[in-house]
Protein backbone atom coordinates (compact mmCIF):
# COMPACT_ATOMS: atom_id res chain seq x y z
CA UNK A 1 0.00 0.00 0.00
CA UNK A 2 1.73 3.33 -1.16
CA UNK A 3 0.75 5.89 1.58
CA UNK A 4 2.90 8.59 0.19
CA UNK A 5 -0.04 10.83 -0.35
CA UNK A 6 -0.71 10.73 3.09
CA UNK A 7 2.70 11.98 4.14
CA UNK A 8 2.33 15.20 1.71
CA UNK A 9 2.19 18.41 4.27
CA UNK A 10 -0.58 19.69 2.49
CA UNK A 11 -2.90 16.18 2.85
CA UNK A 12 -1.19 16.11 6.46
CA UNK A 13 -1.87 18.99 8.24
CA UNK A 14 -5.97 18.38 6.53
CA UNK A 15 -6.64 15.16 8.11
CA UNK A 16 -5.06 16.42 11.30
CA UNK A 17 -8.21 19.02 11.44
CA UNK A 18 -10.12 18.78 14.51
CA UNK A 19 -13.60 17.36 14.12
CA UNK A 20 -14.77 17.33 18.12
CA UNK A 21 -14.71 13.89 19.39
CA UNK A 22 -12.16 12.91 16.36
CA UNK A 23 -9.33 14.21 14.27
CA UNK A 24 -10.12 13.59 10.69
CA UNK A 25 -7.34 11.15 10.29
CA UNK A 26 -9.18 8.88 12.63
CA UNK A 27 -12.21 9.10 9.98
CA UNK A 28 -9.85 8.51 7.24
CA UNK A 29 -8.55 5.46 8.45
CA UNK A 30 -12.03 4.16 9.44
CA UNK A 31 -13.27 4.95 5.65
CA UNK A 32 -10.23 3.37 4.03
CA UNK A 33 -9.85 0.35 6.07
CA UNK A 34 -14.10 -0.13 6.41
CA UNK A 35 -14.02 -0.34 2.01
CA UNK A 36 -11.03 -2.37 1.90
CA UNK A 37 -13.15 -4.76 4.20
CA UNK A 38 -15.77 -5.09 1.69
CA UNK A 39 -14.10 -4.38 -1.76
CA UNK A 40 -10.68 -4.17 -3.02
CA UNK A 41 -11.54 -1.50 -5.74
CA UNK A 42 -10.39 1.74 -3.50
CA UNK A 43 -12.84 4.03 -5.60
CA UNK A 44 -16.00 1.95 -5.37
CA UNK A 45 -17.74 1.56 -2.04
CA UNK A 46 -20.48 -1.17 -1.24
CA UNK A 47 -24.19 0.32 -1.78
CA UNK A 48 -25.94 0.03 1.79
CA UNK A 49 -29.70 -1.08 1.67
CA UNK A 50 -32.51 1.32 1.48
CA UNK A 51 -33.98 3.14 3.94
CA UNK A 52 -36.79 4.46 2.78
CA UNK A 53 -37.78 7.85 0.83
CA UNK A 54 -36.20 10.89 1.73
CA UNK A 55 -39.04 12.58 3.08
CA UNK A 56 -39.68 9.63 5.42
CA UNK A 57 -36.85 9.69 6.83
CA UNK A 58 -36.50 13.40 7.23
CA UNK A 59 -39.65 13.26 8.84
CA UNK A 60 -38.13 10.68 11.37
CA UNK A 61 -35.33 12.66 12.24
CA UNK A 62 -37.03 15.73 13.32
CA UNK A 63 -39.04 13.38 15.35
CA UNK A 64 -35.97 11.90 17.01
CA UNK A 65 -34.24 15.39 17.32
CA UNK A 66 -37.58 16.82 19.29
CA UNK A 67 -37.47 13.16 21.61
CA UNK A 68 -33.97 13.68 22.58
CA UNK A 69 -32.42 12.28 25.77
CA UNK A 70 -30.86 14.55 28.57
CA UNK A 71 -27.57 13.78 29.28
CA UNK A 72 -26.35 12.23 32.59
CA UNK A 73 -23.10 11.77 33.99
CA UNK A 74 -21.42 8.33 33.35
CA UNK A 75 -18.46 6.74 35.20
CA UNK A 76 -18.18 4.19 32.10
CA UNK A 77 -19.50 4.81 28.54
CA UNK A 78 -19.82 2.15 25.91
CA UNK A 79 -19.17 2.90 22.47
CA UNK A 80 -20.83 0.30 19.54
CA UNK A 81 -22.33 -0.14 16.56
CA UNK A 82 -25.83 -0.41 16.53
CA UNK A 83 -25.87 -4.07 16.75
CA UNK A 84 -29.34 -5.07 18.24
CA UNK A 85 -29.05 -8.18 20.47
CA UNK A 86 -33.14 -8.38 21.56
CA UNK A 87 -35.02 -10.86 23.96
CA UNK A 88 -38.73 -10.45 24.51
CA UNK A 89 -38.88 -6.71 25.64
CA UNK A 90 -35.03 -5.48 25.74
CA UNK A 91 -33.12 -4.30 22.99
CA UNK A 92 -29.60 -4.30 23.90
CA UNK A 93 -25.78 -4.68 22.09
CA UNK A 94 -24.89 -7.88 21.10
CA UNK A 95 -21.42 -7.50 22.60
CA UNK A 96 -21.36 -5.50 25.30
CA UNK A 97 -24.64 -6.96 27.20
CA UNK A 98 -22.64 -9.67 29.47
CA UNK A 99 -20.06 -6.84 30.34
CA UNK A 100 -22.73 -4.58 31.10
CA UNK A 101 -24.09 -7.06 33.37
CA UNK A 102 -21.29 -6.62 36.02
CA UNK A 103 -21.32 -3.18 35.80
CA UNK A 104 -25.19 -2.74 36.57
CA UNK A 105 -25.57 -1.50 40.10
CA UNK A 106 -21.93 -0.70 40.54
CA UNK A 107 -20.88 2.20 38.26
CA UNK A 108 -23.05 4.77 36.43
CA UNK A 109 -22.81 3.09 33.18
CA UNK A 110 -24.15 4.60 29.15
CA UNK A 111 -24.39 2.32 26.28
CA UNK A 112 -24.08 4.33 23.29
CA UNK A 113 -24.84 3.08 19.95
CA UNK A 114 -23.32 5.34 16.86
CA UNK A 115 -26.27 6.24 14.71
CA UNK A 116 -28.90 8.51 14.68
CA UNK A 117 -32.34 6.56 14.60
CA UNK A 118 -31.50 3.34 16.87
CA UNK A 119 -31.93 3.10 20.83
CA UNK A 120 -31.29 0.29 23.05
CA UNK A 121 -33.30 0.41 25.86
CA UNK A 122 -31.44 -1.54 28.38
CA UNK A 123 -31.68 -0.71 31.96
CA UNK A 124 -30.09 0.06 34.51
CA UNK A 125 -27.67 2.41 32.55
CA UNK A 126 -28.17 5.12 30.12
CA UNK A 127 -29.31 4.36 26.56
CA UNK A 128 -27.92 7.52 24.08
CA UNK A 129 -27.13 7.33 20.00
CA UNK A 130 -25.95 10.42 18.13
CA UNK A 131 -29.08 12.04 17.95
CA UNK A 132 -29.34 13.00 21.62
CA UNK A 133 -26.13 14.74 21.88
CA UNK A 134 -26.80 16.79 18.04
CA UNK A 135 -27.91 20.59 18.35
CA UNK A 136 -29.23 23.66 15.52
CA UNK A 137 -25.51 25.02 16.00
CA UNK A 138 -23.83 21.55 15.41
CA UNK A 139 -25.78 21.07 12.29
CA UNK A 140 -24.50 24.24 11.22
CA UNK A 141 -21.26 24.49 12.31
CA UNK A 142 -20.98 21.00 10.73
CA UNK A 143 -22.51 21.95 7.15
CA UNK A 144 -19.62 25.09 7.68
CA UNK A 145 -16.56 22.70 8.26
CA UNK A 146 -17.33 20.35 5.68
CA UNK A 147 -17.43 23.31 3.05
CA UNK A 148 -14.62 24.37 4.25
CA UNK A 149 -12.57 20.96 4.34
CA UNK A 150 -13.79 20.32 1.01
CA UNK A 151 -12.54 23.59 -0.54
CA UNK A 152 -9.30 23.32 1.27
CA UNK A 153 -8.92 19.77 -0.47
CA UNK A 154 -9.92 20.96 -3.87
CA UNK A 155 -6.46 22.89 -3.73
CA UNK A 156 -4.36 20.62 -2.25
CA UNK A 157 -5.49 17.33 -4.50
CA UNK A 158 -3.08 18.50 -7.24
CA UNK A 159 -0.27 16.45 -5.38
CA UNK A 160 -1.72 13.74 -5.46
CA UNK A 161 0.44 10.59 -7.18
CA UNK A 162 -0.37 7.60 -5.38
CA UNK A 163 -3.35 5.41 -5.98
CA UNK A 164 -4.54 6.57 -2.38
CA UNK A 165 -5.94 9.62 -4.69
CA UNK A 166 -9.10 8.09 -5.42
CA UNK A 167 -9.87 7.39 -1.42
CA UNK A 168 -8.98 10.90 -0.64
CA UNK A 169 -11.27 11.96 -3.96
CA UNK A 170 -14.33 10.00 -2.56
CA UNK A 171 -13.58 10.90 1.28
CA UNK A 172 -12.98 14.40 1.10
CA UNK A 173 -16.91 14.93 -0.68
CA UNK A 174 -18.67 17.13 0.95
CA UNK A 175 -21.43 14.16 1.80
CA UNK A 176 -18.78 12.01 3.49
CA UNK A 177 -17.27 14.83 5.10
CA UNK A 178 -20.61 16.40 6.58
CA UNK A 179 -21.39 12.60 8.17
CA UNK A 180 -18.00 12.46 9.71
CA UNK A 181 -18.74 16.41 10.76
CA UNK A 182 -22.45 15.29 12.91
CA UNK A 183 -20.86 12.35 14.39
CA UNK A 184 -17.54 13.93 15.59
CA UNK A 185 -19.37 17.18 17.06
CA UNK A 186 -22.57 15.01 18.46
CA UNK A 187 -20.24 12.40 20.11
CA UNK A 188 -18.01 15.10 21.64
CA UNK A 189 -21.17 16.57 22.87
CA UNK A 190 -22.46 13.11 24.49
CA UNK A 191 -18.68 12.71 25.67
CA UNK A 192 -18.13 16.30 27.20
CA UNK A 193 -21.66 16.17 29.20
CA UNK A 194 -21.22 12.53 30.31
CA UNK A 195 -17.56 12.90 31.49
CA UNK A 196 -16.70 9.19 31.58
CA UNK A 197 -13.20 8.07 33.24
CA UNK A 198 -13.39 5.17 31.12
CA UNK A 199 -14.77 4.85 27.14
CA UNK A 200 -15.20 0.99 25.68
CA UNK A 201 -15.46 1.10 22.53
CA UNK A 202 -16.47 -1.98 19.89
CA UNK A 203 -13.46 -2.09 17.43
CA UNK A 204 -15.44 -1.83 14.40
CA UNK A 205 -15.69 1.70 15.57
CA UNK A 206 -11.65 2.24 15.09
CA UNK A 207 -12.32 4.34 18.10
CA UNK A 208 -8.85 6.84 18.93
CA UNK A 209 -8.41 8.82 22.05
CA UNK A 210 -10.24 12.18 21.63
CA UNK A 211 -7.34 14.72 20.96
CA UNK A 212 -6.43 16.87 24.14
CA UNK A 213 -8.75 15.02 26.20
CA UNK A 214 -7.96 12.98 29.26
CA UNK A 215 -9.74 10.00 29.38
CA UNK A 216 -8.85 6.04 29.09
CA UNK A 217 -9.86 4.12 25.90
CA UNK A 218 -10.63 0.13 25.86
CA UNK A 219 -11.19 -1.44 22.61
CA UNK A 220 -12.97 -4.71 22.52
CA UNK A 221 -12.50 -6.69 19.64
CA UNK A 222 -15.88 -7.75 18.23
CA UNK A 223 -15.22 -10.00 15.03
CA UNK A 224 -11.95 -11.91 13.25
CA UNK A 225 -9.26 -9.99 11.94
CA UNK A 226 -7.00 -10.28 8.54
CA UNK A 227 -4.03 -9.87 8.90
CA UNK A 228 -3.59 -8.57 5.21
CA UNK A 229 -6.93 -5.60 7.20
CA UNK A 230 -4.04 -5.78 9.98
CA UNK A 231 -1.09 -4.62 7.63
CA UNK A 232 -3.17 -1.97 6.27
CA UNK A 233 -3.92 -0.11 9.83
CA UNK A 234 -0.79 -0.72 10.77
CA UNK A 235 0.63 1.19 8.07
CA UNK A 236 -2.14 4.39 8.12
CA UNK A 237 -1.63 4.26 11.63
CA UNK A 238 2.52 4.83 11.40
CA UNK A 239 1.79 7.56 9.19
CA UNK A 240 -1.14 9.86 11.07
CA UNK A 241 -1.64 8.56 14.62
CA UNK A 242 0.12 9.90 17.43
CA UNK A 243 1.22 7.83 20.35
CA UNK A 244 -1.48 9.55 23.49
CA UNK A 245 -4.19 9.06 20.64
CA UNK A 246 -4.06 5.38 21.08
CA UNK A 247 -6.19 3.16 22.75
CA UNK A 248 -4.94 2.08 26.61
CA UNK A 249 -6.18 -1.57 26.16
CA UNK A 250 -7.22 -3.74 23.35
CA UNK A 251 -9.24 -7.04 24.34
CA UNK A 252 -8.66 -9.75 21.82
CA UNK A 253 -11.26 -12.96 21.56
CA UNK A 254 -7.91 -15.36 21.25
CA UNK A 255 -4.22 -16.16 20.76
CA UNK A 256 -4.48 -16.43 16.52
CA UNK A 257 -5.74 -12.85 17.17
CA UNK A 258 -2.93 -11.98 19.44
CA UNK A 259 -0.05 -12.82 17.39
CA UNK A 260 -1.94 -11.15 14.58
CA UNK A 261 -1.37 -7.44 17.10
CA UNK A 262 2.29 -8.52 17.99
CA UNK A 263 2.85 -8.13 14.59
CA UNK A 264 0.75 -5.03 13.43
CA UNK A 265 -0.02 -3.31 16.70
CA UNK A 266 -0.30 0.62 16.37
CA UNK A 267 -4.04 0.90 17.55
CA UNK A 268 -3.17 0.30 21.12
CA UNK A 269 -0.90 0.56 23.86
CA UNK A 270 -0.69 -3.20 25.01
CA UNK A 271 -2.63 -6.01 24.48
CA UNK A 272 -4.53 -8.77 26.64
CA UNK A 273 -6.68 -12.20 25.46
CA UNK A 274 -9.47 -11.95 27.51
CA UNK A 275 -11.89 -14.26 25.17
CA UNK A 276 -15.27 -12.79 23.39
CA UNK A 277 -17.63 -11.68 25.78
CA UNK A 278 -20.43 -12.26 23.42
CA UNK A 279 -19.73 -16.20 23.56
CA UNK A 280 -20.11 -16.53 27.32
CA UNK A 281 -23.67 -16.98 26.93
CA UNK A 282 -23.14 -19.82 23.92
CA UNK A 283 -20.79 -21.76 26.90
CA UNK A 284 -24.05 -21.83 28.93
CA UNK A 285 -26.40 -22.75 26.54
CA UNK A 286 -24.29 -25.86 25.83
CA UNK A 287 -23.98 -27.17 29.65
CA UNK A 288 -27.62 -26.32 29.17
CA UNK A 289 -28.88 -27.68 26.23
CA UNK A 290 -29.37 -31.33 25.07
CA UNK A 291 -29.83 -32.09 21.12
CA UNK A 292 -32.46 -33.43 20.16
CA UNK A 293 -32.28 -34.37 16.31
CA UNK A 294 -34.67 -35.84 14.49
CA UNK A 295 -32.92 -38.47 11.87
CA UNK A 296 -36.00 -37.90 8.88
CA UNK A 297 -34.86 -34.00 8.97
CA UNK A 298 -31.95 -32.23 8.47
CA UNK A 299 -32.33 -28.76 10.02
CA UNK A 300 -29.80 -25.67 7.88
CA UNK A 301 -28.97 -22.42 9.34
CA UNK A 302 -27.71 -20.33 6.93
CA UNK A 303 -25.61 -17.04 8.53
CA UNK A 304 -26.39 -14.65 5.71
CA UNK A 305 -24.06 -11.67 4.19
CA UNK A 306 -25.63 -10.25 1.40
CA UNK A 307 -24.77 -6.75 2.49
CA UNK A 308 -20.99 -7.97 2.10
CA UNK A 309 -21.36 -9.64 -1.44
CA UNK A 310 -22.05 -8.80 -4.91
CA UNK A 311 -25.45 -8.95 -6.44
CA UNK A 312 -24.24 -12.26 -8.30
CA UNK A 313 -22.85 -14.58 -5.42
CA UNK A 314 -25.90 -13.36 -3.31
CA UNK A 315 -28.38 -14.65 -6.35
CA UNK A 316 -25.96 -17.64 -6.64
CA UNK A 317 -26.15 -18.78 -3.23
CA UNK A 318 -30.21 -17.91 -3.29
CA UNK A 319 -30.75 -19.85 -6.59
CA UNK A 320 -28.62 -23.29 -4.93
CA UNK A 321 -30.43 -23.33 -1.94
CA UNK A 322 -33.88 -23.02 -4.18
CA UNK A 323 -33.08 -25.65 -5.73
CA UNK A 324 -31.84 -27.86 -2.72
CA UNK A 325 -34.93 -27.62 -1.51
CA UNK A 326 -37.19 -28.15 -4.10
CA UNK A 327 -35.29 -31.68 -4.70
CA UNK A 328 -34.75 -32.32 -0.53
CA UNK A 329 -37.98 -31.97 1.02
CA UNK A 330 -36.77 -33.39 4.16
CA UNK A 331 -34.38 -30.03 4.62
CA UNK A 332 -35.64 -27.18 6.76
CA UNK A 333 -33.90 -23.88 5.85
CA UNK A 334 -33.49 -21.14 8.77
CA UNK A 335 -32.36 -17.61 7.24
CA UNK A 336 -30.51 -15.46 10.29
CA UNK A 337 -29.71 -12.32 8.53
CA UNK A 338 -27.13 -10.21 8.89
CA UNK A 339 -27.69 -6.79 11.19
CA UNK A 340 -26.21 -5.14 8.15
CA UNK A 341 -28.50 -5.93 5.99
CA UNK A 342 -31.73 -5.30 4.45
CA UNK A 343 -34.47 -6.61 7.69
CA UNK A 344 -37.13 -6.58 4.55
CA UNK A 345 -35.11 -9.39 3.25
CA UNK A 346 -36.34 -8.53 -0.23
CA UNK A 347 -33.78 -11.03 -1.79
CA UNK A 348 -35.26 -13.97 -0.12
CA UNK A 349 -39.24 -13.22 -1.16
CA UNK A 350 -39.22 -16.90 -3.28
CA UNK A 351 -36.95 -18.59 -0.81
CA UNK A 352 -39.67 -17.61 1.79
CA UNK A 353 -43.03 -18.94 0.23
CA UNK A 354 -41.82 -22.30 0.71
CA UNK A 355 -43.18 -24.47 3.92
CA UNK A 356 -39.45 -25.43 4.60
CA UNK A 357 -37.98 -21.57 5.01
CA UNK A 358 -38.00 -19.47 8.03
CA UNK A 359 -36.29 -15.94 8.50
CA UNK A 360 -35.05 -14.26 11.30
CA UNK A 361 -34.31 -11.03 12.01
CA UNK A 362 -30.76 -9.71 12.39
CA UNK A 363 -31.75 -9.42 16.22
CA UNK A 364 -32.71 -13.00 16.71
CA UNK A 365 -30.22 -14.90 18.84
CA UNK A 366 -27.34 -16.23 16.93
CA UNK A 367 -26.94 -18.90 19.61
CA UNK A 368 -30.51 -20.12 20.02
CA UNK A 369 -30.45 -20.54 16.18
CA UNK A 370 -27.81 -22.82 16.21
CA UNK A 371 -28.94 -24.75 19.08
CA UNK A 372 -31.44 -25.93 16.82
CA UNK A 373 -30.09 -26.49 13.75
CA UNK A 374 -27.81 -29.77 12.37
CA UNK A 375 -25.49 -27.79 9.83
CA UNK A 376 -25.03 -24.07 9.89
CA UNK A 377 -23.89 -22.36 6.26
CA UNK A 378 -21.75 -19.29 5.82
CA UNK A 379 -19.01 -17.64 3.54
CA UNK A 380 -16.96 -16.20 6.42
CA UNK A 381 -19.14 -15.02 9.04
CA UNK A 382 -17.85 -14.58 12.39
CA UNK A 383 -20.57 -17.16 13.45
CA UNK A 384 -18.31 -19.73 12.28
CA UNK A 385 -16.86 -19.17 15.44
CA UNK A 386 -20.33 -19.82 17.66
CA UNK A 387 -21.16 -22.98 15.76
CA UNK A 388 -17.42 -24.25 16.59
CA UNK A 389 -18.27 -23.24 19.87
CA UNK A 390 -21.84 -25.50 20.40
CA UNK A 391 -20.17 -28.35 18.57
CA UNK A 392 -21.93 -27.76 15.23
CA UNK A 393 -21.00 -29.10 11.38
CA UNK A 394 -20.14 -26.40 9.53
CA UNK A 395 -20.19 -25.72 5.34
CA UNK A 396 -18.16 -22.72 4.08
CA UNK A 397 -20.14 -21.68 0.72
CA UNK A 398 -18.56 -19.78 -1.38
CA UNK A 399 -19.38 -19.49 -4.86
CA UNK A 400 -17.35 -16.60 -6.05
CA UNK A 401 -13.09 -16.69 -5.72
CA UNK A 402 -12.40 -20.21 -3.73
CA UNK A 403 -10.60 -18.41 -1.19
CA UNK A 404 -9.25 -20.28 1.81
CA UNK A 405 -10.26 -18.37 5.24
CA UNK A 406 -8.83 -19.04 8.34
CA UNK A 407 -12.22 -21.81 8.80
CA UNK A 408 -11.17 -24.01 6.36
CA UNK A 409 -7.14 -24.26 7.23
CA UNK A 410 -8.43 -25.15 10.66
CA UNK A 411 -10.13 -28.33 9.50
CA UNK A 412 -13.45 -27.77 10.66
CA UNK A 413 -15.89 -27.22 7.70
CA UNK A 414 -16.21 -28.21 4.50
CA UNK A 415 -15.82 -26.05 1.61
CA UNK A 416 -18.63 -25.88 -1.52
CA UNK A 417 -17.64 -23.95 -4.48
CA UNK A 418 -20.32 -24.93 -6.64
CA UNK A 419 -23.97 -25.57 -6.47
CA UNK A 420 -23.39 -29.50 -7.70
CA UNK A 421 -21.37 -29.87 -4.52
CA UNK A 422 -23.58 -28.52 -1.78
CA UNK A 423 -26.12 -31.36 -1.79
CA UNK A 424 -23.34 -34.20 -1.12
CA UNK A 425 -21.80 -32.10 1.45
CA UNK A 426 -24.94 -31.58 3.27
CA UNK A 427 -25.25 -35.71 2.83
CA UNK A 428 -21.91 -36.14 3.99
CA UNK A 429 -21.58 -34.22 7.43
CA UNK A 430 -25.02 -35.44 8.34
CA UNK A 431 -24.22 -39.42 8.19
CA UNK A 432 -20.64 -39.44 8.09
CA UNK A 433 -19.66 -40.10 11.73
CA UNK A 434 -15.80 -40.30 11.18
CA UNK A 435 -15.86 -37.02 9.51
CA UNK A 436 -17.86 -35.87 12.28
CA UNK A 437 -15.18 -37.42 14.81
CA UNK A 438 -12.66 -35.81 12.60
CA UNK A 439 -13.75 -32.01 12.64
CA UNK A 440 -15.41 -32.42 16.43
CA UNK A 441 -11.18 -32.61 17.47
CA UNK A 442 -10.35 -30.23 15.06
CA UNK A 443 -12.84 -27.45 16.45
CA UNK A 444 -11.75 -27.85 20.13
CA UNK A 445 -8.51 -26.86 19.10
CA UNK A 446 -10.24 -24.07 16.95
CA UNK A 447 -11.96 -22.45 19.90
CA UNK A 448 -8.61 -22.57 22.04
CA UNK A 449 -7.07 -20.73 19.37
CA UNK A 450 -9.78 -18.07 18.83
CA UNK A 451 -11.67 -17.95 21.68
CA UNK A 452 -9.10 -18.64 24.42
CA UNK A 453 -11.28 -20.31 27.38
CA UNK A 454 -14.16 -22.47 27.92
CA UNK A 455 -15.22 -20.68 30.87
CA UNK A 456 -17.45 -18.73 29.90
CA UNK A 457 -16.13 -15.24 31.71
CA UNK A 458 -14.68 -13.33 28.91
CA UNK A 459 -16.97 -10.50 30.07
CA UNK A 460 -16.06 -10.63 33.55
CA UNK A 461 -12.26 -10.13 32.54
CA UNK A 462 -13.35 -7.44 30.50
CA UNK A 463 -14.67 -5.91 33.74
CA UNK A 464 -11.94 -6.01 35.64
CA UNK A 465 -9.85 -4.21 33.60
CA UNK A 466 -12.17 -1.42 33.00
CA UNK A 467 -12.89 -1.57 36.77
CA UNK A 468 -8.94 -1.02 37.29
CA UNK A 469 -8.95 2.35 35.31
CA UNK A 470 -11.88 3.53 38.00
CA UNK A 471 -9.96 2.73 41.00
CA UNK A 472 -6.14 3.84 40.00
């Protein structure tokens, strides 16, 4: 990756602008690294799903601006995506909801969730998004800075070489820079009022320490990491992060994921394995839980990411398992989709009129689902990682490059790179007991590797190290 554009004083001293909560290098490096995630082609970025007309939302917002939550004073305040984790009446984060359980009744605690028209409403702390801490003046003062960061780019883009030119092009438009512009001054709002001693953020978030501010960051890692992703932060970071912008802490899920950081780590201070505290629950649901299969039926949970693929591989993977079913009767499909995508689920309207299809929401539990189901099917879904967890057969379907993830070199799925293939894997995992055998060994060492313990307390250690910033 040629960052030599990034290095020019006139780029430089631009992304080292001041946004509230953020400097706009942070921003950068979230934008650059977030596309890279999805799509290699640096001037394209993934379409998101609709949300509805314009005037419908606009009419929303207003709504949510008028319904805005006063701010209270926070010890701790949790930083995620809006990544709903719901049970009959709570709507909470899917990864911070066991760590927030050892904080309730101990610390004034806020969960906030970085968008604009979400709320949890988890209690005992503080539910906030970016709405409640946005003002008139902020809008303004927001529309203002973008102009101007936009102008001052339009002069400096001459010098410009590298092929980083067409991420700084697509970054630096005034859309993309008036986001970045709400959510920096709205979350430094929300951050100033609150006055937290400690801020945990989600690591999809690529959370830095607010410049000039004193206040400890812990990341929590939240899904796998590349270490080709890895590289790439690594390098942005070496370029336009400063050493007391850094985070104090970063949690990591496992030791594959730790010697991924020894390698690349520039996001953080130092580094502990504490395990994912979104699997404790899955380690109590299996002392819990006894299968009960039924040997007529063979029950598929398919862990979708259509918001991730192209329009092809998605119709692909739709059109094989339409035609699974229509020759395997005896096949129940489950549909969990993705939180990132489309809750509509307008891709799936065919798959859905059959007797043998059920969807669930992006919400649903992830581990309930695969309690219940025989095989679970993904590309490379971080729910690989659950189903390893509960013991489950796995099938990595891919239909687009045949690239090997980190899944498949672990021995514990099987791959299926073509439609023909997917019905005699399906036959294979359910009556082949020495495969079984084979990838039930293989995913205990899988789970060591990636998870770290069995014990179910990931969130607890979690605690304990926030709880250490609070009492030095």
């Amino acid at each position: 990756m040629d960052t030599s554009d990034l290095q020019k004083p006139e780029i430089k001293k631009l992304l080292k602008s001041k946004i509230g909560f953020f400097n706009l290098h942070s921003c950068f490096i979230n934008y650059y690294l977030s596309k890279r995630l999805f799509n290699e082609n640096p001037s394209n970025i993934p379409a998101k799903p609709g949300t509805g007309s314009l005037a419908k939302t606009i009419t929303s917002g207003i709504s949510c601006f008028l319904k805005r939550k006063p701010l209270q004073e926070a010890d701790i305040l949790f930083i995620s995506r809006y990544r709903e984790k719901q049970t009959p009446h709570i709507r909470t984060d899917y990864l911070f909801d066991s760590v927030l359980q050892h904080t309730d009744n101990h610390y004034p605690t806020a969960l906030l969730s970085m968008n604009y028209f979400g709320h949890y409403n988890r209690h005992p702390n503080q539910n906030y998004n970016l709405m409640d801490g946005l003002t008139l003046f902020i809008i303004f003062r927001s529309f203002l800075t973008a102009l101007g960061l936009h102008i001052k780019f339009t002069f400096a883009k001459s010098h410009l070489e590298s092929d980083m030119k067409n991420s700084l092009n697509s970054f630096f438009s005034i859309p993309n820079l008036l986001v970045w512009c709400l959510n920096g001054f709205s979350l430094n709002n929300i951050h100033k009022k609150l006055k937290p001693g400690v801020i945990v953020a989600n690591d999809d978030m690529q959370l830095l320490k607010p410049p000039g501010e004193k206040v400890n960051l812990i990341t929590v890692q939240s899904a796998t990491m590349t270490e080709d992703l890895e590289k790439k932060r690594c390098q942005l970071h070496q370029v336009l992060v400063s050493e007391e912008e850094k985070a104090d802490i970063f949690c990591l899920s496992g030791p594959y994921f730790a010697s991924i950081k020894d390698k690349y780590l520039f996001d953080a201070q130092k580094t502990v394995i504490t395990g994912q505290p979104r699997f404790d629950e899955l380690f109590q649901l299996k002392r819990d839980y006894e299968q009960k299969s039924d040997p007529e039926k063979i029950n598929l949970l398919w862990a979708t990411q259509t918001h991730a693929l192209s329009q092809e591989e998605n119709e692909r993977n739709i059109g094989a398992l339409s035609n699974l079913l229509k020759k395997s009767p005896h096949i129940h499909l489950t549909i969990k989709l993705h939180p990132g995508e489309d809750q509509q689920a307008p891709l799936y309207v065919d798959l859905n009129k059959r007797d043998n299809v059920e969807i669930l929401p992006g919400s649903a539990s992830l581990g309930e689902s695969l309690l219940h189901c025989d095989i679970m099917l993904t590309k490379y879904s971080t729910s690989t990682i659950d189903a390893a967890i509960l013991g489950k057969n796995i099938i990595i379907m891919d239909f687009s490059e045949q690239n090997q993830t980190e899944y498949l070199k672990s021995d514990i799925s099987l791959e299926v790179y073509s439609e023909e293939t997917l019905e005699n894997a399906i036959t294979d995992l359910n009556q082949n007991s020495e495969l079984y055998e084979e990838f039930k060994k293989s995913r205990g060492n899988f789970v060591q590797e990636y998870n770290y313990s069995d014990d179910g307390e990931a969130s607890l250690r979690v605690f304990k190290i926030i709880e250490q910033f609070l009492v030095n």
